[in-house]
Structures are given as C-alpha cells and as structure tokens.
C-alpha atoms as a PDB file:
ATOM      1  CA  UNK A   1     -16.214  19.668  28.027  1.00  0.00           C
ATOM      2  CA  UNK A   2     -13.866  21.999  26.618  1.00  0.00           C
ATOM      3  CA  UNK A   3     -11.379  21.467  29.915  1.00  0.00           C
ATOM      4  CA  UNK A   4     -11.726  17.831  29.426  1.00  0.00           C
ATOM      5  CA  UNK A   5      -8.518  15.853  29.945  1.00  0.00           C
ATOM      6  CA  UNK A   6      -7.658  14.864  25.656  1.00  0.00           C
ATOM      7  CA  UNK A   7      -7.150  11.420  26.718  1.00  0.00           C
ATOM      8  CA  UNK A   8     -10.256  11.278  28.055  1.00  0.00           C
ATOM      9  CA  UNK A   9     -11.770  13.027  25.152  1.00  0.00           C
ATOM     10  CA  UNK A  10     -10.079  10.401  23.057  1.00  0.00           C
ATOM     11  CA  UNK A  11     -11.505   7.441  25.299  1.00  0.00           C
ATOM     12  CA  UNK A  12     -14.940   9.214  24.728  1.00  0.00           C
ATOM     13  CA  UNK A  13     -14.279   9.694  21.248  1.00  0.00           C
ATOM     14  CA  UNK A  14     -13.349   5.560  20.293  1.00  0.00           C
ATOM     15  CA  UNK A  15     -16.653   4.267  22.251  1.00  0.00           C
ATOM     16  CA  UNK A  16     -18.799   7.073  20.342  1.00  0.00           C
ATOM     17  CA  UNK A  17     -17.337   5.034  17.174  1.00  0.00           C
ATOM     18  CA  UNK A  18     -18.452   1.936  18.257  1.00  0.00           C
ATOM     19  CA  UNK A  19     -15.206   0.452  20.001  1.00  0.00           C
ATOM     20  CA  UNK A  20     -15.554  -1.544  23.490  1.00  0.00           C
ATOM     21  CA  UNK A  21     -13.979   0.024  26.379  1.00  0.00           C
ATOM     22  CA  UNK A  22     -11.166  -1.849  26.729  1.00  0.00           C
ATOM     23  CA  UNK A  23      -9.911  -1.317  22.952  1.00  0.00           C
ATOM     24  CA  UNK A  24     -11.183   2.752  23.406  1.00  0.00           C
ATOM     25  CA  UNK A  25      -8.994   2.877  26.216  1.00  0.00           C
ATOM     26  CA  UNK A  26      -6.014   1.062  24.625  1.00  0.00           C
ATOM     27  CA  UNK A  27      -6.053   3.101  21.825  1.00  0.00           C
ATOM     28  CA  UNK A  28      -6.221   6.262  23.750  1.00  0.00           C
ATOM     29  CA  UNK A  29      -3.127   5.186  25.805  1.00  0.00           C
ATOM     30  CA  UNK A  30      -1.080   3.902  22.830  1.00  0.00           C
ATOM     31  CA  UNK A  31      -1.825   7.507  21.242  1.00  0.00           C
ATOM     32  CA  UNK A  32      -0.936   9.154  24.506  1.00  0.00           C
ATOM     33  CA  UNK A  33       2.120   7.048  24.825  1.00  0.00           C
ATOM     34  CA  UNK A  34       3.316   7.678  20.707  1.00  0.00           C
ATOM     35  CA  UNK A  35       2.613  11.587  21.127  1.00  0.00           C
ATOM     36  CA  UNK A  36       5.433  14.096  21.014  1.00  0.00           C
ATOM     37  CA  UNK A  37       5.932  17.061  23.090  1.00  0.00           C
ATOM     38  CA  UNK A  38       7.972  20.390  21.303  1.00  0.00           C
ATOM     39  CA  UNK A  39      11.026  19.921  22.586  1.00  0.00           C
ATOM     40  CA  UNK A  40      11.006  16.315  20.445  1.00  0.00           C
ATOM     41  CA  UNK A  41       9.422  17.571  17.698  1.00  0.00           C
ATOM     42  CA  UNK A  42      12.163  20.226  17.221  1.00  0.00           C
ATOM     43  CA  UNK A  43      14.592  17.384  18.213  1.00  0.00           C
ATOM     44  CA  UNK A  44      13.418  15.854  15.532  1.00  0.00           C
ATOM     45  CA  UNK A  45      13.540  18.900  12.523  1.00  0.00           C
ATOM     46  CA  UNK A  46      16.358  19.518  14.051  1.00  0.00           C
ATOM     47  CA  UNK A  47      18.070  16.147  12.550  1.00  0.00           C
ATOM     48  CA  UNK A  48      15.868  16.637   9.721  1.00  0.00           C
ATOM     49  CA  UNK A  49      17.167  19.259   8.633  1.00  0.00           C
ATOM     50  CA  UNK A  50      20.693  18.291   9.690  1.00  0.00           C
ATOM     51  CA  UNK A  51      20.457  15.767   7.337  1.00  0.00           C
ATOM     52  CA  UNK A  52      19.061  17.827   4.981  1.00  0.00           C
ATOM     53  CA  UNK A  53      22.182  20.097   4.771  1.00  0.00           C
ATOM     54  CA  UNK A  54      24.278  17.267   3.818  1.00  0.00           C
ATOM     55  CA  UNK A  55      22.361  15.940   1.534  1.00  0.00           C
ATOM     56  CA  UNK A  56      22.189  19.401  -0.349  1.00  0.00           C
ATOM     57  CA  UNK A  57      26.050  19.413   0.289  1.00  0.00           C
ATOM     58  CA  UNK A  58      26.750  16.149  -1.167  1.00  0.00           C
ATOM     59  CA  UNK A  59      24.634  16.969  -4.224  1.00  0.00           C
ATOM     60  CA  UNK A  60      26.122  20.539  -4.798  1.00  0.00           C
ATOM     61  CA  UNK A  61      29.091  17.902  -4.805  1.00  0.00           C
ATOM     62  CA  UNK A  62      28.632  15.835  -7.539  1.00  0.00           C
ATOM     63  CA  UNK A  63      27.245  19.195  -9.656  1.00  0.00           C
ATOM     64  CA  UNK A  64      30.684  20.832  -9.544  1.00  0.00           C
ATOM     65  CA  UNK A  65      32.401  17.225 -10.118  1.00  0.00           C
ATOM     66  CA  UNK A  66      30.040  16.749 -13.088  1.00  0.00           C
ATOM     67  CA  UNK A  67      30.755  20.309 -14.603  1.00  0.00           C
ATOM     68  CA  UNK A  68      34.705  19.689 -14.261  1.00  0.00           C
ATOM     69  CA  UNK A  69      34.580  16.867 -15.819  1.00  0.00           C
ATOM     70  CA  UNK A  70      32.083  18.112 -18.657  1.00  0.00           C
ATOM     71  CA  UNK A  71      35.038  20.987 -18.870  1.00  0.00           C
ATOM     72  CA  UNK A  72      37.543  18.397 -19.261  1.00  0.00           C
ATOM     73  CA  UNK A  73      35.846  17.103 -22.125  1.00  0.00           C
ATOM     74  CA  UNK A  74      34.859  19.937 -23.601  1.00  0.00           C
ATOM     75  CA  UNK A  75      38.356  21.434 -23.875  1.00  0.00           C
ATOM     76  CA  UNK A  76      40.239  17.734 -24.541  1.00  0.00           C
ATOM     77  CA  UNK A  77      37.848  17.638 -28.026  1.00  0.00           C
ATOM     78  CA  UNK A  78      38.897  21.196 -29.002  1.00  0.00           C
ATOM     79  CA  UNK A  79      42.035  20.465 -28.257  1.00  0.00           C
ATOM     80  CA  UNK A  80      41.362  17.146 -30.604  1.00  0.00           C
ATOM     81  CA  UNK A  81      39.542  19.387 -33.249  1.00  0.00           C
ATOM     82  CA  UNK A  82      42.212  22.040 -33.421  1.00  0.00           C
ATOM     83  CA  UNK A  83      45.174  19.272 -33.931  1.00  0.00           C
ATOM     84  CA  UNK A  84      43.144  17.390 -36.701  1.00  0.00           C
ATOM     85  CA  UNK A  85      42.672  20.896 -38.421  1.00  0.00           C
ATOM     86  CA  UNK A  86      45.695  23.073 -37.972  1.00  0.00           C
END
C-alpha cells in the first residue's frame, strides 16, 4: 500500500468517508490538478518574497520621511521658542 499511486490513495481515501465514486474520483482529480510541484512553489516564494522586499522598502520609506519631517518640526519650534525668548 505504501507504493500506492497518491491519487489513488486519495480515491480510496473519499469512498472510505462515505463519498460515491464519481464525487471520490472528482475530488481526487481536482486535488491532483490544484497541486504544485517545487519548482512552482519556489516560483511562488520567490514573488512572495519579491514583494516582500518592497513592501519593507516602501515602509523604511515613509519612516525616514516621517522622522524628517518630525526634525523639521522639532527644530522650526526651537527656532520659534528661542525668538519669543531672546
């Protein structure tokens, strides 16, 4: 049983569960047909992580944009304070 084709083992597996043959069948081939092999699994970390990476880019982005401007303001109101108070 253990070299048992795993569609077959899937057929098997739906009709132990109850299902007719037909639908044990169908299922098994949809599975079969919806399963990925490596090469598009690591197709698909691949873009994954791609799009990962610019997301991480874009945020360290809008970090430094958000501490320049906190800077700005920062030095604009000692620059205000120091006026008032000179």
């Amino acid at each position: 049983m253990a070299t048992m084709n795993p569609i077959l083992r899937l057929r098997s597996a739906f009709r132990s569960m109850g299902a007719e043959p037909e639908q044990a069948d169908e299922a098994a081939d949809a599975v079969d047909n919806h399963s990925y092999g490596r090469q598009e699994s690591d197709l698909k970390f691949q873009i994954l992580m791609t799009e990962f990476r610019r997301e991480m880019a874009e945020m360290k982005t809008q970090l430094l944009l958000a501490i320049f401007v906190a800077t700005g303001l920062i030095i604009a109101a000692v620059g205000v304070l120091y006026a008032v108070f000179d």
